[in-house]
Protein backbone atom coordinates (compact mmCIF):
# COMPACT_ATOMS: atom_id res chain seq x y z
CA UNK A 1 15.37 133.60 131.14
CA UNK A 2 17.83 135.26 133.42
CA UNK A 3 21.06 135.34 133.30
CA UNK A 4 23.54 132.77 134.56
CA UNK A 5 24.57 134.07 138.33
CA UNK A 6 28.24 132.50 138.32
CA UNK A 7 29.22 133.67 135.34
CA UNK A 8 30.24 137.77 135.49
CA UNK A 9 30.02 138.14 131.59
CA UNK A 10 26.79 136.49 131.15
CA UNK A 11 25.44 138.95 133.82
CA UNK A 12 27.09 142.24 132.52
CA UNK A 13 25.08 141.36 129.40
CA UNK A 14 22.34 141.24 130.84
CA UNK A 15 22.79 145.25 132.08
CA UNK A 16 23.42 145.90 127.97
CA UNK A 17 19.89 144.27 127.10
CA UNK A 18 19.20 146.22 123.23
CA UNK A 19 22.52 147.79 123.24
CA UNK A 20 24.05 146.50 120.01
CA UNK A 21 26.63 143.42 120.78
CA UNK A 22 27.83 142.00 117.57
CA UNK A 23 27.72 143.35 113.31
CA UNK A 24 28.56 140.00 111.58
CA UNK A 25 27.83 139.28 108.49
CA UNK A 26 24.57 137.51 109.64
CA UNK A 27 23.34 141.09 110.55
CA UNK A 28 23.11 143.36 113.31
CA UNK A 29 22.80 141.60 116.99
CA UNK A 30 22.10 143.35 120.10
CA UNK A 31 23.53 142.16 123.86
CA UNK A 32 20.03 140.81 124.49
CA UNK A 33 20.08 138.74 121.55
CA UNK A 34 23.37 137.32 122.44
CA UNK A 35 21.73 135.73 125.73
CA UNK A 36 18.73 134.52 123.99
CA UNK A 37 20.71 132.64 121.57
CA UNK A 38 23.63 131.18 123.73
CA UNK A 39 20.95 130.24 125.85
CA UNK A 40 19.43 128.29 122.71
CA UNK A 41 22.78 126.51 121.97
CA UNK A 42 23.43 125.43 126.00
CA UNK A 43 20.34 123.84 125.88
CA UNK A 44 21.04 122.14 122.26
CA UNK A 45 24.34 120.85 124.39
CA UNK A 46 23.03 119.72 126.90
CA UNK A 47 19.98 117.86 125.49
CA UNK A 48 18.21 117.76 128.76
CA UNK A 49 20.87 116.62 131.14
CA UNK A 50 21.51 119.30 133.73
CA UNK A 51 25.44 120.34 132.99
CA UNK A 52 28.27 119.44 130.69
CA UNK A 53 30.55 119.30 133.37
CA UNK A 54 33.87 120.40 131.55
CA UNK A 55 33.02 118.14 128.45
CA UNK A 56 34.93 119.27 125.79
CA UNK A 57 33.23 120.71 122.46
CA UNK A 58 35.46 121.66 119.93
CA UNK A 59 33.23 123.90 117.07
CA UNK A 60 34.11 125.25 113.67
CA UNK A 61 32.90 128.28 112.42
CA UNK A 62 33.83 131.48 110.40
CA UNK A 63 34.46 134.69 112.67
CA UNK A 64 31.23 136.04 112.90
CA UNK A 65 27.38 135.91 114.74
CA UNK A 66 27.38 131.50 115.22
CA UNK A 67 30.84 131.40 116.25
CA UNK A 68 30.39 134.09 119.40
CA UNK A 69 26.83 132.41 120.01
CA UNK A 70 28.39 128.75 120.14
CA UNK A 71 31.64 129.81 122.26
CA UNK A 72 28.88 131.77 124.97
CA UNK A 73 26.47 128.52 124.62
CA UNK A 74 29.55 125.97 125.45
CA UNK A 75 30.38 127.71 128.56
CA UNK A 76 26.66 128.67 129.62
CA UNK A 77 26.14 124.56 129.39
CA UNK A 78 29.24 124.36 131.50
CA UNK A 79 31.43 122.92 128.84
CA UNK A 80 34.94 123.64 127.82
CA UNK A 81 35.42 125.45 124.71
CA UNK A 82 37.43 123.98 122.14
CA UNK A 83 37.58 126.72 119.11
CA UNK A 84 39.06 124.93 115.70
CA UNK A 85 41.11 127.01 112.94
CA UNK A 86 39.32 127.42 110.07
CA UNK A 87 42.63 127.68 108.18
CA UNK A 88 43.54 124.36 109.62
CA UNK A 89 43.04 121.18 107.10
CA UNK A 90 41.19 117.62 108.41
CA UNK A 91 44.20 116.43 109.54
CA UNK A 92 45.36 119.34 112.43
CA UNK A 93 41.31 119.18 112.59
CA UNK A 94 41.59 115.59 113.81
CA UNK A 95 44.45 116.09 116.14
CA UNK A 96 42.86 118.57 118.24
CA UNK A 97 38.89 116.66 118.48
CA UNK A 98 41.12 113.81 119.13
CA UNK A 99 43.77 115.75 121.67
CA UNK A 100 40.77 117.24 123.63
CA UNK A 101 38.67 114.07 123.66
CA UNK A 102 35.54 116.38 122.68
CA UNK A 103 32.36 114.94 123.17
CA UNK A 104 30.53 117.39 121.44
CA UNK A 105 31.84 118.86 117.56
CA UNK A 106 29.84 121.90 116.64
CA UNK A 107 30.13 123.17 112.71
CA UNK A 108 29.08 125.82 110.69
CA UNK A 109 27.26 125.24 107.16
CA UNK A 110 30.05 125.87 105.32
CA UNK A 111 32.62 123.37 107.50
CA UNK A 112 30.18 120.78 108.11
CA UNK A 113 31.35 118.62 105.01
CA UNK A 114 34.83 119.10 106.02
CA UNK A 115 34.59 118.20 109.60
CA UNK A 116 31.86 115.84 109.70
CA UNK A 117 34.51 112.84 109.14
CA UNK A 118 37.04 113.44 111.58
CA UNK A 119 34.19 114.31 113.93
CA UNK A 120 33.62 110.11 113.75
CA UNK A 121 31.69 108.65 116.65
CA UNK A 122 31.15 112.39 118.78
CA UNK A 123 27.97 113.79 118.55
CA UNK A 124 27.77 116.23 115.64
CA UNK A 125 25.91 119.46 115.43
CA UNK A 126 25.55 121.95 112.40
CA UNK A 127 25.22 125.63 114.20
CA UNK A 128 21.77 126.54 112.45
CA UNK A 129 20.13 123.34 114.53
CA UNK A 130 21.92 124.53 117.89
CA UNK A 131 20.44 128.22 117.21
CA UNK A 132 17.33 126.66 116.93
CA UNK A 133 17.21 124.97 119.66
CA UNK A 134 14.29 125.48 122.22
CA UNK A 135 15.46 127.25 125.56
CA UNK A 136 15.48 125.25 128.65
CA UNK A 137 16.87 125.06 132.24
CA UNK A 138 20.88 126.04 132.28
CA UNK A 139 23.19 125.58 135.10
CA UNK A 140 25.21 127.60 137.42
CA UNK A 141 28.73 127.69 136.28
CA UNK A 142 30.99 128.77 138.74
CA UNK A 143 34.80 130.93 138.06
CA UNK A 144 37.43 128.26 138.74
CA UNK A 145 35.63 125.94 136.01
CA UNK A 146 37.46 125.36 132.93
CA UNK A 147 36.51 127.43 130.53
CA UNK A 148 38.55 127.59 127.22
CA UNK A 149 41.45 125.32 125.24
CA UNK A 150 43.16 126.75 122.79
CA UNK A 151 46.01 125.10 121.25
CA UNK A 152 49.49 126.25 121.08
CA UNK A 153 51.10 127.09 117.41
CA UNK A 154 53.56 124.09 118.69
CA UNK A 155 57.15 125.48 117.87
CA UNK A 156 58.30 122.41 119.59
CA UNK A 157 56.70 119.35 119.31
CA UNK A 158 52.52 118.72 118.73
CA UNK A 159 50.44 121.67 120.01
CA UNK A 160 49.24 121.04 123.30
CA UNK A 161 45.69 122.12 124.63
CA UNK A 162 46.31 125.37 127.02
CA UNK A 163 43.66 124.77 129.61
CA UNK A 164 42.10 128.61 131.32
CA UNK A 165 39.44 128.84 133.99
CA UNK A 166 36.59 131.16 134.10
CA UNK A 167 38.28 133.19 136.53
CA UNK A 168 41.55 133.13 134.17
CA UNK A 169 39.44 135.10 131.34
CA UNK A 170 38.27 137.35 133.69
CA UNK A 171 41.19 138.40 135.13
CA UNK A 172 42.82 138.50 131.42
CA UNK A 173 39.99 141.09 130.57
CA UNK A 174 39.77 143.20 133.71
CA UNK A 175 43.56 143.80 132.93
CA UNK A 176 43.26 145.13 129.53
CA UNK A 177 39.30 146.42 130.20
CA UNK A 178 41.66 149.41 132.57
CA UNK A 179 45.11 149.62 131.57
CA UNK A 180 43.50 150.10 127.58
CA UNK A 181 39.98 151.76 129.20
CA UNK A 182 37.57 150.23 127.39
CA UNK A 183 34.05 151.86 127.68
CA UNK A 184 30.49 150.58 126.25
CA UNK A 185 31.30 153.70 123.92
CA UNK A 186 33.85 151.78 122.08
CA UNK A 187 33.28 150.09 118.80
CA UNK A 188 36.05 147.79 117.37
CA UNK A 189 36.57 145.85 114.50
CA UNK A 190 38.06 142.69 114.56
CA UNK A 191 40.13 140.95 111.55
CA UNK A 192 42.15 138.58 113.96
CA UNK A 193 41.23 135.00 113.72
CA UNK A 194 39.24 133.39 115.96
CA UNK A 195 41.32 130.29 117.54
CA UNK A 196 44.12 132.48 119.49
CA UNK A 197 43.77 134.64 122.69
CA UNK A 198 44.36 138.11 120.22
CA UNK A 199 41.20 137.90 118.96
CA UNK A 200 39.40 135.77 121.12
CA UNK A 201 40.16 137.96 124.71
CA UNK A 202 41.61 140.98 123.46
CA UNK A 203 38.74 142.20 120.89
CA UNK A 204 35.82 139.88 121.23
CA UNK A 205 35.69 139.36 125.20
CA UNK A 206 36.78 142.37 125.80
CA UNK A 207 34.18 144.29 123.69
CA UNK A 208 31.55 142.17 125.39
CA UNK A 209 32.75 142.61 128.45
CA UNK A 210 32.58 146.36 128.10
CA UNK A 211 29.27 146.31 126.55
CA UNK A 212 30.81 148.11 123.34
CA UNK A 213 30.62 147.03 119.62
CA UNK A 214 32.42 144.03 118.23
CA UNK A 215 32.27 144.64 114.21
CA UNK A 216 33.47 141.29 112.85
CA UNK A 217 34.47 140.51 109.35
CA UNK A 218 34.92 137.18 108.28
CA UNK A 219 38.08 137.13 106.94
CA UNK A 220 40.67 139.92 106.62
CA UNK A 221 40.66 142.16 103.42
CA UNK A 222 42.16 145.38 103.30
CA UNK A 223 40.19 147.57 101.16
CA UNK A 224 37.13 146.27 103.90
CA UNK A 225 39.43 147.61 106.60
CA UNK A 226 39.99 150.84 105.19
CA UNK A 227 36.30 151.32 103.86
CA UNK A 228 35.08 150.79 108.07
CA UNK A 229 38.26 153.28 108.92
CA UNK A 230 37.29 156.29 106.42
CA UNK A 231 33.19 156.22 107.80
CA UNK A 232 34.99 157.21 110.97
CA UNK A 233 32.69 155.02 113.42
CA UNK A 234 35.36 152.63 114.99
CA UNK A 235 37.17 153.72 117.92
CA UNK A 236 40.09 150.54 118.40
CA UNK A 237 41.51 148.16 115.88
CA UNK A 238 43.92 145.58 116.96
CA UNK A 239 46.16 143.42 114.48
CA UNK A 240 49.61 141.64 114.18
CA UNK A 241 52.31 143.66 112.17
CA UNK A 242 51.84 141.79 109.07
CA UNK A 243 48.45 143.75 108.83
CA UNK A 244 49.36 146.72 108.82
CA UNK A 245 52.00 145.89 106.47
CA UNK A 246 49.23 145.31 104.39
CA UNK A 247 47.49 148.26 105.23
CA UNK A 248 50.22 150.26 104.02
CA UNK A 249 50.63 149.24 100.98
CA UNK A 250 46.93 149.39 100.47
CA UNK A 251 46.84 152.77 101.40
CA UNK A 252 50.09 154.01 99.10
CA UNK A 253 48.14 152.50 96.22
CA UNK A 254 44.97 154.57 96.73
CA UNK A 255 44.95 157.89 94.75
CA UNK A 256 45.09 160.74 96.94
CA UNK A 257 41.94 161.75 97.93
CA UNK A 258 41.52 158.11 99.55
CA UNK A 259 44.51 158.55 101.16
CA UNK A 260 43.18 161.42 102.78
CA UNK A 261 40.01 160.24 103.81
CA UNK A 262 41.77 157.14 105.16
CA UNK A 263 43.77 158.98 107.66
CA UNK A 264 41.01 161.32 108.71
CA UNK A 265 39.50 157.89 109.65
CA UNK A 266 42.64 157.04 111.80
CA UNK A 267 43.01 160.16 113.43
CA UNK A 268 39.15 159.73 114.67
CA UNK A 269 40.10 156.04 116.43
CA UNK A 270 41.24 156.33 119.72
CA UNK A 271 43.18 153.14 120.03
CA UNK A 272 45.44 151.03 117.14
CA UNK A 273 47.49 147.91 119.40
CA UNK A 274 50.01 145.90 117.67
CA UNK A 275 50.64 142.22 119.03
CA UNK A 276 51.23 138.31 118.19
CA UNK A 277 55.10 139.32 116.29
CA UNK A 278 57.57 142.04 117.14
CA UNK A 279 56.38 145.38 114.96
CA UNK A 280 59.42 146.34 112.90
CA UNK A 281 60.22 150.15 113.98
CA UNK A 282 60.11 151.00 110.53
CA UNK A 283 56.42 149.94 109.98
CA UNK A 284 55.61 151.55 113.21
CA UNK A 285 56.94 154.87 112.02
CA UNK A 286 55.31 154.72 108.49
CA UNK A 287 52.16 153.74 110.04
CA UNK A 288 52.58 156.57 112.46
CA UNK A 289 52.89 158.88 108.89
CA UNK A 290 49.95 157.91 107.95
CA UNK A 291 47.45 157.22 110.91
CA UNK A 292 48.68 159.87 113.41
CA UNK A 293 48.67 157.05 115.76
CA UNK A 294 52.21 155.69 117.62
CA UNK A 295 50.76 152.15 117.55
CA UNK A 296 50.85 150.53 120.76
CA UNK A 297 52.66 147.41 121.44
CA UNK A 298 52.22 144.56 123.92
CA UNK A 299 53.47 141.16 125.14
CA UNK A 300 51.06 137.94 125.78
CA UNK A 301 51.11 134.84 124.91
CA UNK A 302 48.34 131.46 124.90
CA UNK A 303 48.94 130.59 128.60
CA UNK A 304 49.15 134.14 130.07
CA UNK A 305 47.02 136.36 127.85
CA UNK A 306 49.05 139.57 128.40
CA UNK A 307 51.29 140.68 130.60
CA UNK A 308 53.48 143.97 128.99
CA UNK A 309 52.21 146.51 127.28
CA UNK A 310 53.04 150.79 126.50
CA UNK A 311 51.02 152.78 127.91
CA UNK A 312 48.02 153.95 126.78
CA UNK A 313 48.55 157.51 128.23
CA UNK A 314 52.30 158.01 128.49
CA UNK A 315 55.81 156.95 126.20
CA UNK A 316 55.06 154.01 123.65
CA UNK A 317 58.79 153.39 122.83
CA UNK A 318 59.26 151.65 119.57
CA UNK A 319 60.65 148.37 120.16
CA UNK A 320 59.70 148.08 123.47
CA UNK A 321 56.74 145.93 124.85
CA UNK A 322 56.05 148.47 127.71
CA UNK A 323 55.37 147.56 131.73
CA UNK A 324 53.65 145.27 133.81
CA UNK A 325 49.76 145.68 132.89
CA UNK A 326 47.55 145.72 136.49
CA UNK A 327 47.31 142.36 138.32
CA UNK A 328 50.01 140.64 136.69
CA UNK A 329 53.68 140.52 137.94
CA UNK A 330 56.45 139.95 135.64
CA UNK A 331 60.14 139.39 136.48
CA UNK A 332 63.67 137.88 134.26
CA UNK A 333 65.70 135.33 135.61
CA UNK A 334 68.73 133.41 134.57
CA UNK A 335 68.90 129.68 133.63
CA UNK A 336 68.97 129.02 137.39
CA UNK A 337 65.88 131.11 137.87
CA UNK A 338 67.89 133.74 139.99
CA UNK A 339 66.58 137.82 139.18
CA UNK A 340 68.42 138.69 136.75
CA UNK A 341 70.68 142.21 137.58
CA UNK A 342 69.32 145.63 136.19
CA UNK A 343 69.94 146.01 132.41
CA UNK A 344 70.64 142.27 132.06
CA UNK A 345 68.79 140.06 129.50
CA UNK A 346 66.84 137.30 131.46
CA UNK A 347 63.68 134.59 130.81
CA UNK A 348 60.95 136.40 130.90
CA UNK A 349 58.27 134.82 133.72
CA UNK A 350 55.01 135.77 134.77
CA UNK A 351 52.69 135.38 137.80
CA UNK A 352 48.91 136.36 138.54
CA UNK A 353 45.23 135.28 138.02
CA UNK A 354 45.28 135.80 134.49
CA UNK A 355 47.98 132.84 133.91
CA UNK A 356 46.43 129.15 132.53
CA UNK A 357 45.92 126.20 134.79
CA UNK A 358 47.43 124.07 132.69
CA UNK A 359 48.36 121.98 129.71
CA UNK A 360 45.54 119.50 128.84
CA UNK A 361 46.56 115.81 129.75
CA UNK A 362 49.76 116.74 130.08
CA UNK A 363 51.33 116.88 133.78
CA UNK A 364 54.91 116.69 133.16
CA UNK A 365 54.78 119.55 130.48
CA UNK A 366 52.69 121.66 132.91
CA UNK A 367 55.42 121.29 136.09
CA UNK A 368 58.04 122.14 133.65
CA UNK A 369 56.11 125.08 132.66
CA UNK A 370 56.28 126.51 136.51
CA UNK A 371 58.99 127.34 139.26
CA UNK A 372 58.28 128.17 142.36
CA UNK A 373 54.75 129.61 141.16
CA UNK A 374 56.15 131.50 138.05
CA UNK A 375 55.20 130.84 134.59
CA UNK A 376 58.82 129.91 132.44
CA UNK A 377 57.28 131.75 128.86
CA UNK A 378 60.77 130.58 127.27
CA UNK A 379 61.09 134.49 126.05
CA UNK A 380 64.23 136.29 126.78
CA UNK A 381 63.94 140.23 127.67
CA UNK A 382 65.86 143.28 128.82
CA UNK A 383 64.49 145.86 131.25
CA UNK A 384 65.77 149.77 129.74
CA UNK A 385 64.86 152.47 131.67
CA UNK A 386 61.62 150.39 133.19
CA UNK A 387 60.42 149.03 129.86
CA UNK A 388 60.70 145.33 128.70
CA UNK A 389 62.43 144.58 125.30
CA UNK A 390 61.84 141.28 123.98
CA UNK A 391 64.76 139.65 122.60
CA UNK A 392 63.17 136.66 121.33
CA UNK A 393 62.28 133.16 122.06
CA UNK A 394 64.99 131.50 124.22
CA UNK A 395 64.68 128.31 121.94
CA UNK A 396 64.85 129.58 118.55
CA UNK A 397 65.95 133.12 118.63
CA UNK A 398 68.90 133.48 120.97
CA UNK A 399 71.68 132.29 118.85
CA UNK A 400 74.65 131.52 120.64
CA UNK A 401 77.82 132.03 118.56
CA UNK A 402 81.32 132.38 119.29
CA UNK A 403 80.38 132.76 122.83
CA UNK A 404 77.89 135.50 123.21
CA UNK A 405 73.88 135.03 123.15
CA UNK A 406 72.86 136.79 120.05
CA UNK A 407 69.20 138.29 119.88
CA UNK A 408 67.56 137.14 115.95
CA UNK A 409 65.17 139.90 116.30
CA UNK A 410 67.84 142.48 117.06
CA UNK A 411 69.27 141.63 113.84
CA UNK A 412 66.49 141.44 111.94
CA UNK A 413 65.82 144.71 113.41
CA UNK A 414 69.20 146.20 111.95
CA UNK A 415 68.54 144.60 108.64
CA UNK A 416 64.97 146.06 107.91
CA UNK A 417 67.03 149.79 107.98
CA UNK A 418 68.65 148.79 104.68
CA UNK A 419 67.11 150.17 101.59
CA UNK A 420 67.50 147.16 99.58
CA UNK A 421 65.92 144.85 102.61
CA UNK A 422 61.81 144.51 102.35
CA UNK A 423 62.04 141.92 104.98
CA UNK A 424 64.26 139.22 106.46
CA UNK A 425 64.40 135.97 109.01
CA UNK A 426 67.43 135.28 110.80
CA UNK A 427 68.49 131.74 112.19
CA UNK A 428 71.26 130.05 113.78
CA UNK A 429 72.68 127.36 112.09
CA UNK A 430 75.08 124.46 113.57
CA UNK A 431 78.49 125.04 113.04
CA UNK A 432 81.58 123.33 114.20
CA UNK A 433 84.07 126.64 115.04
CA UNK A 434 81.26 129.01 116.08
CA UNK A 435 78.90 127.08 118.15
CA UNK A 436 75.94 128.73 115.91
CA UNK A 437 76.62 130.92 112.41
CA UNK A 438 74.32 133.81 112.03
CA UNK A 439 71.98 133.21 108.63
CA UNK A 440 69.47 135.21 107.10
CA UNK A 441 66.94 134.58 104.00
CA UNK A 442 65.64 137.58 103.35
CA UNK A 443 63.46 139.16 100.19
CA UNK A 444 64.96 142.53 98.48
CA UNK A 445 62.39 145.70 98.06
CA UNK A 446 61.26 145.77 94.78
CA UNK A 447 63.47 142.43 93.86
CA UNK A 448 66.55 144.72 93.26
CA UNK A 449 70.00 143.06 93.09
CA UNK A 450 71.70 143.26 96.66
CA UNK A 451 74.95 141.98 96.39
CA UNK A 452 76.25 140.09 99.68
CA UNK A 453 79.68 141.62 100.53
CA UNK A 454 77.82 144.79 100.04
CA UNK A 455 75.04 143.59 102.88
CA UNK A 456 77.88 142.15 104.94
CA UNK A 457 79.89 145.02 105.30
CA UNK A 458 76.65 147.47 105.98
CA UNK A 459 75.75 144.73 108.58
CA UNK A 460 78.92 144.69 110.20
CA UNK A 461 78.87 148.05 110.85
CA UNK A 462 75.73 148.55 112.38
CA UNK A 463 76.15 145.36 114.55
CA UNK A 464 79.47 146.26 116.14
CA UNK A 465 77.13 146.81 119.48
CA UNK A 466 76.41 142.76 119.83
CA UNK A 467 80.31 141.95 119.68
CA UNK A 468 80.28 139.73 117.27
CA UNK A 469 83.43 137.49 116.33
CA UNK A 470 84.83 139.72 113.10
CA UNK A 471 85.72 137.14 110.84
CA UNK A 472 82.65 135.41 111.23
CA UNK A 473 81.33 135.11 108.07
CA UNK A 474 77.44 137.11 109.35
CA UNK A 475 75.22 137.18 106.13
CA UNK A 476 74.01 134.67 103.42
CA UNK A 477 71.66 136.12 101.02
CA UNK A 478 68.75 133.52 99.15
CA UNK A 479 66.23 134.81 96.77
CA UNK A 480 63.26 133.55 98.02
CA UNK A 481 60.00 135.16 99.85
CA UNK A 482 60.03 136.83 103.02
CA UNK A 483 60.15 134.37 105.96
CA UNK A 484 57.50 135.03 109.39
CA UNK A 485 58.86 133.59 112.72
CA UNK A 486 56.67 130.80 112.45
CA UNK A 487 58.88 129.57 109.23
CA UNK A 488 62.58 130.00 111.12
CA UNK A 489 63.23 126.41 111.60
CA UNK A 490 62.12 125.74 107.68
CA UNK A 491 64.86 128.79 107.11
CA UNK A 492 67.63 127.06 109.26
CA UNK A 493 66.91 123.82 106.93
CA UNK A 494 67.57 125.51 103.88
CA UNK A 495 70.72 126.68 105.13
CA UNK A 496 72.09 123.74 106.56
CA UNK A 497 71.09 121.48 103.94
């Protein structure tokens, strides 16, 4: 059967034939094998009607060979792609079957159980009987169909179903395929998960795209990392800063001969791209101790893909989220939505091909998500010498106290350079004389004592910069575990209850 016309990364495939694709746990599976059995699952969708027409089919498996085969098969049948978290439990499961209005729900072995009830009244298929489908007749899917869904992490409000096209993945993955040149030489391994656009454009589509190797492991597990590092095959890895966090300390725990081998491994890899959470400078620098490798940082997000990023032949400035990558234009305004002056912190918006079409079933939320053409990402930034610094989300970290806009991150930044600080979250919390107070839960290295006048004075010091009011009281101190940005609003609850 050949490959679909419409549909540019069903036909590069095709020009990869034995090539190796995908090593899952399932085994080894080569480019050829990838059409065969999408081609298998479209059919199993469409049970002999002639095209899915954008029906939605949300599917459930565990990174690996029947997830990629299922997410090609959806949009080979001309479906929409609805990929569920396998972290999620049945009742986020529920909202988003529900939320897309899936026809179709799609499960691995090991899910089906799990899903099969909030799956009530949609047609239900396990992803061994879709593989084994028989091939027949597929249709011609052309670029501005929808293609994908993927759900926001919903900082505000329910998550809501970010709706790209065909041609919006494309143009996603031509972007990175040059500015990050990707080659059918390249062999990555991918740890991300498998229901956001990091791993689901940035390593899997990508690699496919190229015609290189996508090594997936199921889940993440740092000695596994390390092991596919030392044999010196891979030439990328891509992962969010708590992973290499994790990586670190895996690798100061190995005896020394490890450790060597383990940076050898490094030093071979071409590429290591940091993304998904700002990269604290100072695991950037110990990572940079121990790979050889300046990791390089970017800037993306679920309705955009990316749009910033350090070069990958040139400055990577720690802290910085790098330029414009090609195709996409990027600009900072103020509230008005007036350019922002030179140096001056402004919303951070975004314009090209690679930006969604919309949010699903939602009109009102998608016009508020545009002005005059440009994509409002609610993140503020700072342009330095040509280079974008994020200063947070506009929502939950700008804190606005005493009358300046404070960046969170900035802080956070400042407080990771303590000795006593292993890591820290900093909110702004209601108060009646300051507009916001500055709070931070944070988790001591090595649970050491770290009394707070101690941390307040240090602070104070170092923040002089951000002008903040000096009696304003900047620090409170909890002994608890270290907070991600996706816990600040439970941290702003502890402090203001």
């Amino acid at each position: 059967m050949s490959p679909d016309p419409d549909l540019p990364l069903v036909a590069r495939a095709g020009e990869h034939d034995d090539r190796t694709a995908v090593v899952a746990p399932e085994g080894t599976f080569t480019y050829r094998d990838l059409l065969d059995s999408s081609a298998r699952v479209a059919s199993a969708l469409l049970q002999g009607t002639a095209d899915l027409r954008e029906a939605r089919v949300a599917f459930l498996a565990p990174p690996g060979w029947d997830y990629v085969a299922v997410q090609w098969g959806i949009w080979r049948a001309g479906g929409i792609a609805v990929p569920l978290a396998v972290s999620h439990p049945p009742a986020e499961l529920r909202y988003v079957i529900e939320d897309a209005d899936a026809s179709v729900v799609v499960a691995h072995p090991d899910f089906a159980e799990a899903v099969r009830p909030v799956a009530e009244g949609r047609r239900f298929l396990t992803t061994p009987g879709a593989l084994a489908a028989g091939p027949g007749p597929l249709p011609a899917v052309e670029e501005g169909r929808r293609a994908m869904m993927v759900y926001t992490s919903g900082t505000t409000g329910r998550p809501k179903g970010v709706v790209t096209t065909h041609a919006n993945v494309r143009a996603q993955v031509v972007s990175l395929i040059e500015a990050w040149e990707w080659s059918a030489d390249d062999r990555v391994l991918l740890v991300l998960p498998l229901h956001h656009v990091h791993g689901i454009v940035n390593v899997l589509t990508c690699a496919l795209w190229a015609g290189a190797v996508c090594e997936i492991l199921p889940r993440f597990d740092a000695d596994a990392v390390w092991e596919r590092v030392e044999e010196g095959e891979l030439t990328l890895f891509m992962a969010v800063p708590t992973i290499y966090r994790r990586l670190i300390t895996a690798w100061e725990e190995a005896d020394p001969e490890r450790r060597r081998r383990r940076s050898e491994g490094c030093v071979r890899m071409r590429l290591m791209v940091s993304g998904s959470a700002a990269l604290p400078v100072q695991t950037l620098e110990r990572w940079r101790e121990i790979s050889g490798h300046t990791l390089l940082e970017r800037y993306g997000m679920t309705e955009i893909g990316m749009a910033l990023s350090n070069p990958l032949r040139g400055e990577r400035r720690p802290g910085y989220v790098g330029v414009p990558l090609p195709g996409v234009e990027v600009r900072l305004v103020d509230e008005e939505g007036s350019p922002v002056e030179p140096g001056m912190p402004g919303e951070v918006e975004v314009r090209g091909e690679n930006v969604f079409r919309e949010y699903w079933r939602r009109p009102e939320a998608t016009a508020e998500a545009f002005r005059d053409g440009w994509f409002r990402t609610g993140d503020v930034a700072v342009v330095e010498d040509g280079y974008y610094r994020i200063l947070g989300r506009r929502s939950v970290d700008i804190i606005k106290t005493g009358g300046y806009k404070v960046s969170a991150l900035e802080i956070e930044e400042t407080l990771r350079m303590h000795p006593g600080v292993a890591e820290c979250a900093v909110v702004g919390v209601e108060d009646p004389e300051w507009g916001e107070r500055i709070c931070v839960a944070l988790e001591t290295r090595d649970g050491a004592e770290l009394p707070l006048e101690e941390l307040q004075g240090w602070a104070r010091e170092r923040l002089a910069p951000y002008k903040l009011p000096r009696d304003l009281r900047l620090v409170e101190a909890l002994p608890r575990n270290a907070m991600g940005k996706v816990l600040k609003p439970e941290v702003a609850k502890l402090f203001a209850s």
